[in-house]
Structure formats: structure tokens, C-alpha cells
Protein backbone atom coordinates (compact mmCIF):
# COMPACT_ATOMS: atom_id res chain seq x y z
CA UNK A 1 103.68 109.38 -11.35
CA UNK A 2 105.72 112.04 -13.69
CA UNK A 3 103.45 114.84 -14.18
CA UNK A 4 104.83 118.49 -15.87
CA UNK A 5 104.29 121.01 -13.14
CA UNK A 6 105.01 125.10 -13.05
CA UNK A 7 105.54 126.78 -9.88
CA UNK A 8 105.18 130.35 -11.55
CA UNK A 9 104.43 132.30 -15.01
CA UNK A 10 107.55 132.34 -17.50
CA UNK A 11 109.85 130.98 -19.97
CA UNK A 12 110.06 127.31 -21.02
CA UNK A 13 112.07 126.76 -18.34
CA UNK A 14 109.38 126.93 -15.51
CA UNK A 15 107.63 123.65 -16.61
CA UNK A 16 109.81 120.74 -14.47
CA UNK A 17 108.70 117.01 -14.42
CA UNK A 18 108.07 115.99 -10.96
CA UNK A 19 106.58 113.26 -9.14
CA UNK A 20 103.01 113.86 -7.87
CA UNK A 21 100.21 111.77 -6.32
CA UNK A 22 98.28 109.14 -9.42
CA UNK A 23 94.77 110.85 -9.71
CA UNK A 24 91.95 108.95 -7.83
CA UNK A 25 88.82 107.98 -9.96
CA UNK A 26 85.05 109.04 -9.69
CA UNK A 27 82.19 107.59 -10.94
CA UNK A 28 81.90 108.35 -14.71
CA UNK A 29 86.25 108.57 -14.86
CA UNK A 30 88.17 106.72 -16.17
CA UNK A 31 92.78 106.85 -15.50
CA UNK A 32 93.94 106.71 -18.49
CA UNK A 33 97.83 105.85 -19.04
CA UNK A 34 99.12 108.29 -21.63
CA UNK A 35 101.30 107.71 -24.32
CA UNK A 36 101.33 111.21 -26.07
CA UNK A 37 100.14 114.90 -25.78
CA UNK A 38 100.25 117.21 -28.02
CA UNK A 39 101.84 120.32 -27.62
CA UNK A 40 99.77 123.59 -28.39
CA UNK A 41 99.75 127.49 -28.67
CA UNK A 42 97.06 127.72 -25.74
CA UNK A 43 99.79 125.76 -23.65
CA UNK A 44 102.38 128.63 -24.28
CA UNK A 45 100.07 130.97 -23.59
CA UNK A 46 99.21 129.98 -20.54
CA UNK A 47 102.63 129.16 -19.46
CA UNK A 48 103.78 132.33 -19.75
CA UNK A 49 100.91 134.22 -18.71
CA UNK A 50 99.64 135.77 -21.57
CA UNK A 51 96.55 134.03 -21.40
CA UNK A 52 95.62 133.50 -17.26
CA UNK A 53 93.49 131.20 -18.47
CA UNK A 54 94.27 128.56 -15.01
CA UNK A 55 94.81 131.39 -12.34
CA UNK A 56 98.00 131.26 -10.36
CA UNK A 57 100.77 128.85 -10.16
CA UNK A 58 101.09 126.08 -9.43
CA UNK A 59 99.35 124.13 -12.14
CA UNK A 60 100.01 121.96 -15.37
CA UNK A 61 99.38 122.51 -18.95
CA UNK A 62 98.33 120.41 -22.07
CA UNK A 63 95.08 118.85 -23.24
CA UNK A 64 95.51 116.75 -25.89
CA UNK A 65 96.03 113.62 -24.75
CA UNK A 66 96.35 109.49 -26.41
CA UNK A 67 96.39 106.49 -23.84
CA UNK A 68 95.17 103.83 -22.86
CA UNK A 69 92.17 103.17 -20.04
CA UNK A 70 93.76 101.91 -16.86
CA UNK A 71 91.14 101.79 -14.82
CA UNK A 72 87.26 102.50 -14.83
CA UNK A 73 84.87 104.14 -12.13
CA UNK A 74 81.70 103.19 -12.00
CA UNK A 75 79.15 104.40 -15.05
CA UNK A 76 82.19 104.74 -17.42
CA UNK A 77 81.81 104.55 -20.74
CA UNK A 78 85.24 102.55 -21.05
CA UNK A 79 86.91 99.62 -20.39
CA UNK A 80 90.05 98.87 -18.84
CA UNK A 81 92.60 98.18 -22.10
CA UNK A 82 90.50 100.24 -24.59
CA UNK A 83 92.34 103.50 -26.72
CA UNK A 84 91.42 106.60 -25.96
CA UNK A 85 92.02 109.99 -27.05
CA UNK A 86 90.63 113.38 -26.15
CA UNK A 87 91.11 116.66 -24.84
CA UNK A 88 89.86 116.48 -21.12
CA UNK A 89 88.28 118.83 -18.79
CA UNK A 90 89.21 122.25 -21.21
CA UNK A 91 89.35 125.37 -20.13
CA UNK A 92 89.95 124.07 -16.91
CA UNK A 93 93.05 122.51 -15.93
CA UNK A 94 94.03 118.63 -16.86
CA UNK A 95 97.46 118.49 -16.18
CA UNK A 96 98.14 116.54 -19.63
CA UNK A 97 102.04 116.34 -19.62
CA UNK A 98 101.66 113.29 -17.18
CA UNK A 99 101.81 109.92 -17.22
CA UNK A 100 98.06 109.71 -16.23
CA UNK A 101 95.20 111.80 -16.51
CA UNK A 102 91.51 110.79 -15.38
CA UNK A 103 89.47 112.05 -17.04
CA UNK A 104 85.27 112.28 -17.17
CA UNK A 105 84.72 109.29 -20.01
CA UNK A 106 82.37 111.22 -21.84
CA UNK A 107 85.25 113.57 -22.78
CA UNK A 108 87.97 111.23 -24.56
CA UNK A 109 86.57 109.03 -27.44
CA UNK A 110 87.96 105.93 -28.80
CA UNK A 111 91.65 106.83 -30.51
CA UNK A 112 91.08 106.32 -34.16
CA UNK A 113 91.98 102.77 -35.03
CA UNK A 114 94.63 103.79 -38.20
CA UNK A 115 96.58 106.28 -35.86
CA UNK A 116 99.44 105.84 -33.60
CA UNK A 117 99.37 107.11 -29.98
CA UNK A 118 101.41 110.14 -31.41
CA UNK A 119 99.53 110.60 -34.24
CA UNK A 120 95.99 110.80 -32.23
CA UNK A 121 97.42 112.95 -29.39
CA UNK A 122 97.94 115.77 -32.01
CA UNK A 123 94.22 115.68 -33.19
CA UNK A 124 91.69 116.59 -30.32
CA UNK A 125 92.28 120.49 -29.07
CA UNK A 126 92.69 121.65 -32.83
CA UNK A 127 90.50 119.07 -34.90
CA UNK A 128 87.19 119.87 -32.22
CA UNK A 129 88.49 123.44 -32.89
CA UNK A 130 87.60 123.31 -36.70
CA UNK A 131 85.04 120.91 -36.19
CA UNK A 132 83.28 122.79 -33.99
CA UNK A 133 83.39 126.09 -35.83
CA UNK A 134 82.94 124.68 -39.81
CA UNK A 135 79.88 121.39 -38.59
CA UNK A 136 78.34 122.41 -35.73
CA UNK A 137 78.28 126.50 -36.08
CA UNK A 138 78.54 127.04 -39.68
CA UNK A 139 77.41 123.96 -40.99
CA UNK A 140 78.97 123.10 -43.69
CA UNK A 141 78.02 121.49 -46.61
CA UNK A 142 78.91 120.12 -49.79
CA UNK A 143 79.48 123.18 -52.62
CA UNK A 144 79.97 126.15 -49.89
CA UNK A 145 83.29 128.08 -50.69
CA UNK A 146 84.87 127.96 -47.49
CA UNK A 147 88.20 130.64 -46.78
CA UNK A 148 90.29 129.43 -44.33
CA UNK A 149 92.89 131.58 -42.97
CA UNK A 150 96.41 130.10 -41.82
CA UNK A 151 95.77 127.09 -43.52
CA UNK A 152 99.27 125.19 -43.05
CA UNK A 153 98.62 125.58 -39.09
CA UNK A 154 97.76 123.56 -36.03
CA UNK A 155 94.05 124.18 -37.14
CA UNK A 156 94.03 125.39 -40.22
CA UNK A 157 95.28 122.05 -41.75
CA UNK A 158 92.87 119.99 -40.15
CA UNK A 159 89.72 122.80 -41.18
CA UNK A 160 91.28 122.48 -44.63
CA UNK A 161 90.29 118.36 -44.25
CA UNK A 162 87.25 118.64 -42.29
CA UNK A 163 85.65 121.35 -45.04
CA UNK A 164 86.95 119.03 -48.04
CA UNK A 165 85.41 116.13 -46.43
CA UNK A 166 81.80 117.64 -46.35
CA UNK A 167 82.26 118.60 -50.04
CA UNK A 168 83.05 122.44 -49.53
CA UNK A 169 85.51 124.40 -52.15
CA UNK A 170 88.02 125.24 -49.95
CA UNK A 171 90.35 128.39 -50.44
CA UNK A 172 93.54 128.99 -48.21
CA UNK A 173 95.59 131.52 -47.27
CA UNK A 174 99.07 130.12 -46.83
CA UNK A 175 102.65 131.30 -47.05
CA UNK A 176 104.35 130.63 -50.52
CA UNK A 177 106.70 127.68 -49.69
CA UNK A 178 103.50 126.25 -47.68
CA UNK A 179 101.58 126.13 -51.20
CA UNK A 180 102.30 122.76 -51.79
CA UNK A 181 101.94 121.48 -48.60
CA UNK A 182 98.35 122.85 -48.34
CA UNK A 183 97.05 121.94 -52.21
CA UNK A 184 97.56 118.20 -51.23
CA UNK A 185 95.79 118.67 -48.35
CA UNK A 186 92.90 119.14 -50.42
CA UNK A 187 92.86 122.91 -51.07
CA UNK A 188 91.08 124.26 -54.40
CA UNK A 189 93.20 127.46 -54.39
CA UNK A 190 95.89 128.98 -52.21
CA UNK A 191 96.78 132.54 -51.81
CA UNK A 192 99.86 133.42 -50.75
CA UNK A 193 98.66 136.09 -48.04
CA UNK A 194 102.17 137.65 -47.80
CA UNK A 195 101.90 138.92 -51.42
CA UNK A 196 98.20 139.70 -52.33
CA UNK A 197 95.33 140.77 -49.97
CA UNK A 198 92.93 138.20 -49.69
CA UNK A 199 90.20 140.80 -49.65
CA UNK A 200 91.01 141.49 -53.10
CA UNK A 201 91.50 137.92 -54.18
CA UNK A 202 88.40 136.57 -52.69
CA UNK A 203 84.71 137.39 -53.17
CA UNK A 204 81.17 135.18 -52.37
CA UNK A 205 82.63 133.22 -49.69
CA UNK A 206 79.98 131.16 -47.75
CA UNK A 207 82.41 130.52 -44.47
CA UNK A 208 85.52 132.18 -43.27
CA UNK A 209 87.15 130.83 -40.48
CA UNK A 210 89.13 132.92 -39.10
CA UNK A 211 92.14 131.98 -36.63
CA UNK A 212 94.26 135.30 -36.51
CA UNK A 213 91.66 137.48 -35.16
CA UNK A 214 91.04 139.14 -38.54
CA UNK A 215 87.03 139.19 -38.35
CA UNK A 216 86.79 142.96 -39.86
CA UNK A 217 88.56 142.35 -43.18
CA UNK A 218 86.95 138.60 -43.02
CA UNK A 219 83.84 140.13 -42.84
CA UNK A 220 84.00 141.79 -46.53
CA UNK A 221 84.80 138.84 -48.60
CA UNK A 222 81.47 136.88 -46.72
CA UNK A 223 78.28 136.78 -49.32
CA UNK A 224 74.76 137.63 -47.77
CA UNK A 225 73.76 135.19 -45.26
CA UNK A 226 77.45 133.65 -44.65
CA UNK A 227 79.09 132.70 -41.48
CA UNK A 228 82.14 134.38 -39.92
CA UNK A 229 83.97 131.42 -37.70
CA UNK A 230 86.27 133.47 -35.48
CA UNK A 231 88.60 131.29 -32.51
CA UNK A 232 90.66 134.00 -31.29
CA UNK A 233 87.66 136.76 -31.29
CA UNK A 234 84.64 134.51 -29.88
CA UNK A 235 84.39 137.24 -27.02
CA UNK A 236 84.33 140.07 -29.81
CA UNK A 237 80.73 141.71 -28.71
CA UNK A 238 81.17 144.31 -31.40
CA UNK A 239 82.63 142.44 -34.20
CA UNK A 240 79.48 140.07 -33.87
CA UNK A 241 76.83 142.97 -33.88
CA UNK A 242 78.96 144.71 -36.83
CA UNK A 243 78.52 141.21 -38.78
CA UNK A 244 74.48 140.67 -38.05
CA UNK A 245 74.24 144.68 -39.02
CA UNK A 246 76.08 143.51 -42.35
CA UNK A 247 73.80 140.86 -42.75
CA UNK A 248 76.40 137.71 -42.31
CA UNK A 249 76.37 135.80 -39.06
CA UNK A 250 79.18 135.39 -36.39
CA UNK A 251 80.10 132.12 -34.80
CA UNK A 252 82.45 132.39 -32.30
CA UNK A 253 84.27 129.54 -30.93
CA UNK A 254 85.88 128.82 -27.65
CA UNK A 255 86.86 124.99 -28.22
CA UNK A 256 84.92 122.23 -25.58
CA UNK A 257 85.42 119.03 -25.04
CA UNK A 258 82.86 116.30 -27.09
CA UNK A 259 83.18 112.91 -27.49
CA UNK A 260 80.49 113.32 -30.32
CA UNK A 261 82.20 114.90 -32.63
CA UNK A 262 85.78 113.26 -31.77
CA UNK A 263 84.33 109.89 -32.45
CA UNK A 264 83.07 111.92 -35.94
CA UNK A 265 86.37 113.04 -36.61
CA UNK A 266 88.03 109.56 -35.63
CA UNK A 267 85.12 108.27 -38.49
CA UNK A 268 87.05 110.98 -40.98
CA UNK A 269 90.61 109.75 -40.22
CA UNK A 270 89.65 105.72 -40.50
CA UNK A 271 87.83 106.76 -44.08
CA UNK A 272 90.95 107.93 -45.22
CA UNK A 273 90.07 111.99 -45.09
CA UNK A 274 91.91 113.47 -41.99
CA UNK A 275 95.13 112.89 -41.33
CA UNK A 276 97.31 114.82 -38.79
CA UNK A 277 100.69 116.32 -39.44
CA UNK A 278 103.42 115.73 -36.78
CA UNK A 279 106.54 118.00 -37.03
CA UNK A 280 108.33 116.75 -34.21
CA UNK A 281 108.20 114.54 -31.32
CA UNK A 282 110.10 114.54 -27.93
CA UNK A 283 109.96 112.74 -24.75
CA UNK A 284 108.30 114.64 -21.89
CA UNK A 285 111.96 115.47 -20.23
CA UNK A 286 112.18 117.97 -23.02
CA UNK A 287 108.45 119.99 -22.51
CA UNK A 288 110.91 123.28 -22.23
CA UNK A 289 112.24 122.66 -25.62
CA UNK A 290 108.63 121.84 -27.60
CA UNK A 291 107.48 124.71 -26.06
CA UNK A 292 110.18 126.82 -27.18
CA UNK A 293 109.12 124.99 -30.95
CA UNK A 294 105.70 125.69 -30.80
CA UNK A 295 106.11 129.94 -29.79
CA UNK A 296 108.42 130.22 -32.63
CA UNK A 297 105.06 128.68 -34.69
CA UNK A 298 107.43 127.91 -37.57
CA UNK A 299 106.59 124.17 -38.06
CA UNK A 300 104.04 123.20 -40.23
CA UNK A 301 102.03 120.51 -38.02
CA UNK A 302 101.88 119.39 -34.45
CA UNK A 303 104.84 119.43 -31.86
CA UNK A 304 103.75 116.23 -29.44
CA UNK A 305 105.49 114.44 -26.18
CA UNK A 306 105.99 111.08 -25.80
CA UNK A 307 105.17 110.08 -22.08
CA UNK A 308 106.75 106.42 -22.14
């Protein structure tokens, strides 16, 4: 099979498509034949070394992966023929720029039945991301005012839909020609953060969630008793004691597979109230190219390969 590979740390042009071994199945797996995978920061990151998350070359990125179930060990949860989409084995390495990927079946759900392979290969690593931070640690709920920070991103547009879906007042913090964009998302206000400091702007907030590592300044627009969702500062030992001293609690979040909640979230996008936004697709030959998309983080939605 094809399969994006990297024999060392570097540019874009590191990752080459080569032909590797088809994975073998355990019990509880199932090989799924992918159609799409999304394309995301972490990948860069990792890539280039910023982020070491995999060790050492040789290895391949991506996570977020659409397919379809090829084959089934025994125990799966899946059938051969059924849609699938998920974001296996994270943060250890699932090699999703391939043409197959097995993957434990309890970590890929069933791809939501109103998306295309495209469209649900840019939802797991970000939606489970929000979904994780705003339902499971903060626990939203209908009436919170919920601030969201880089709300036109990856994440932040999918937290914008998964907070307006559970009835929260959402505020965003968004770039001025992004305004639009983000209001019909579902936003109650935006605030162009370029122009006016949101610290100002914002006061009583029941949940930030925070995904540009600004937890301290976050911190002072929180009411008593509100939740600080930070992804980028989850390890943060002294931003969390700094927020229980203030009286606010910290939920850091260092994204995990779940098939729970991406069956949840596939619920959401059948209803009607979360919808990904794709700004390009490419075929897998051109991984060096999305890459070079996604570090310029420009785009307003999800970069995604198509692995025909």
C-alpha cells in the first residue's frame, strides 16, 4: 500500500509516499480503507520537530482519518463495508496518510451519515478537541457565556458549534474579515482581537477555552467558579494552581481518542448543528504542499488529502 513516510525531521519536503507492508489485524481491529485525512497543526509540528511528539525518524503523521472497514478481527465492533471515521491510536503514531490504517474499533465511530469522506476526515482530532474540553471538562450547558479564543480555526470553529449546540452564549475572538464567517457559525458576539483586548471587552465568562496558550489573561475575564479550557497549556502546573488560588478551575486538555463522544458529535452534524469547513483538498501525492498550507495557518477551515 501507499503510506506517507519521513526518514528525518524537516521541511515539507521530508514526507515521501512510499510503498510499505498493508497492516495485519488483531482482535478488536479493524483495516480500514481510507478515503481522506485531514491535515493538522500537530502534523507540522511533529514533522518538523518542534513537537517530538513520535521520537525519531522514521515514522508517519496524521490522525484524522474517513474510510471504509475492510476487514474485521475478531471482537470488532465493525463490519466489513460499514463508514468509519476517527482519529486512531493518538499520541502515538497511526501513520494516517495511507491508504489503510487498522485501527482498535473502539477508536473510529461510524462517519456521520450527511458527510462526505472529506468532509468527516476533517472532524475527529479537532471536534474531540473541543468536545472534550467544553462537555466532558467544563460541562457545558445551556445559558453559560462561553469565550472562545481563535474562533475561525481548526478548533475554534467547531467549539463555536459544539457550545451553541448545548445552548451556551458564545463570544469569539476572531480577526475582522473572519467576523462574518464566525457570526453564522452561531457566534453571539465577535471581537476583533487585533483591535481591542478581550480582557477589556469581556467580563463574567463561565468558560474560556483557550487554544493560543493565553491561560493568564484568560484567567481574568473567568467569573467565580468558571472553567479555564486550555489545549496548548494542559501541562501548565503553575497556571492550574494560579487558577484554583483565584478561585476558577483549570481543565487542561491533551486530545484522546473516543468513540463516545465521536458518535455524539456525528449525532450534532446529522441534526443539522456541526458542520465542518474544508479549505482545500489535495490528493496524497501533494502531503508537502498541505503541509506547507496548514504552517502558514491562513485558511479558515480544514486542509484534507484525498487517498483514492
Amino acid at each position: 500500500m501507499r503510506a506517507v513516510i519521513q526518514e528525518s525531521f524537516g521541511g515539507p519536503e521530508v514526507l515521501k509516499v512510499v510503498e510499505v507492508a498493508k497492516p495485519e489485524l488483531l482482535s478488536g481491529e479493524v483495516l480500514v480503507r481510507v478515503r481522506a485525512s485531514a491535515v493538522n497543526p500537530v502534523d507540522v509540528a511533529v514533522r518538523s520537530g518542534a513537537f517530538p511528539l513520535l521520537g525519531q525518524p522514521p515514522f508517519g503523521v496524521g490522525w484524522d482519518i474517513s474510510g471504509v472497514v475492510e476487514a474485521a478481527g475478531p471482537g470488532a465492533r465493525y463490519e466489513v463495508g460499514d463508514e468509519v471515521y476517527g482519529m486512531p491510536f493518538f499520541p502515538r503514531a497511526a501513520t494516517g496518510y495511507a491508504e489503510y490504517v487498522a485501527t482498535p474499533s473502539r477508536q473510529v465511530a461510524r462517519k456521520p451519515k450527511s458527510l462526505s469522506h472529506v468532509e468527516a476526515a476533517a472532524l475527529p482530532l479537532a471536534a474531540l478537541t473541543a468536545w472534550q474540553g467544553l462537555v466532558d471538562r467544563a460541562g457545558v450547558k445551556a445559558g453559560d457565556r462561553v469565550l472562545i479564543h481563535r474562533a475561525a480555526g481548526g478548533v475554534g470553529h467547531l467549539a463555536v458549534q459544539i457550545a451553541k449546540a448545548h445552548g451556551a452564549y458564545v463570544i469569539a475572538l476572531a480577526s475582522a474579515e473572519k467576523h462574518e464567517y464566525v457570526t453564522g457559525l452561531g457566534a453571539d458576539e465577535v471581537i476583533d482581537y487585533r483591535t481591542t483586548d478581550f480582557t477589556e471587552a469581556v467580563h463574567d465568562v463561565d468558560v474560556v477555552f483557550d487554544s493560543v496558550a493565553d491561560g493568564a489573561r484568560s484567567l481574568t475575564v473567568l467569573k467565580p467558579g468558571g472553567v479555564l479550557v486550555s489545549i496548548l497549556e494542559h501541562p501548565n502546573a503553575e497556571l492550574a494552581e494560579t487558577v484554583k488560588a483565584a478561585g476558577r478551575r483549570f481543565a487542561g486538555v491533551s486530545v484522546e481518542p473516543d468513540y463516545a463522544a465521536l458518535e455524539a458529535i456525528a449525532e450534532l452534524v446529522d441534526a443539522g448543528k456541526l458542520r465542518p469547513t474544508i479549505a482545500e483538498t489535495l490528493p496524497l501525492a501533494e502531503v508537502g504542499k498541505a503541509h506547507e498550507i496548514v504552517a502558514e495557518a491562513r485558511t479558515v477551515g480544514k486542509i484534507v488529502l484525498t487517498v483514492d
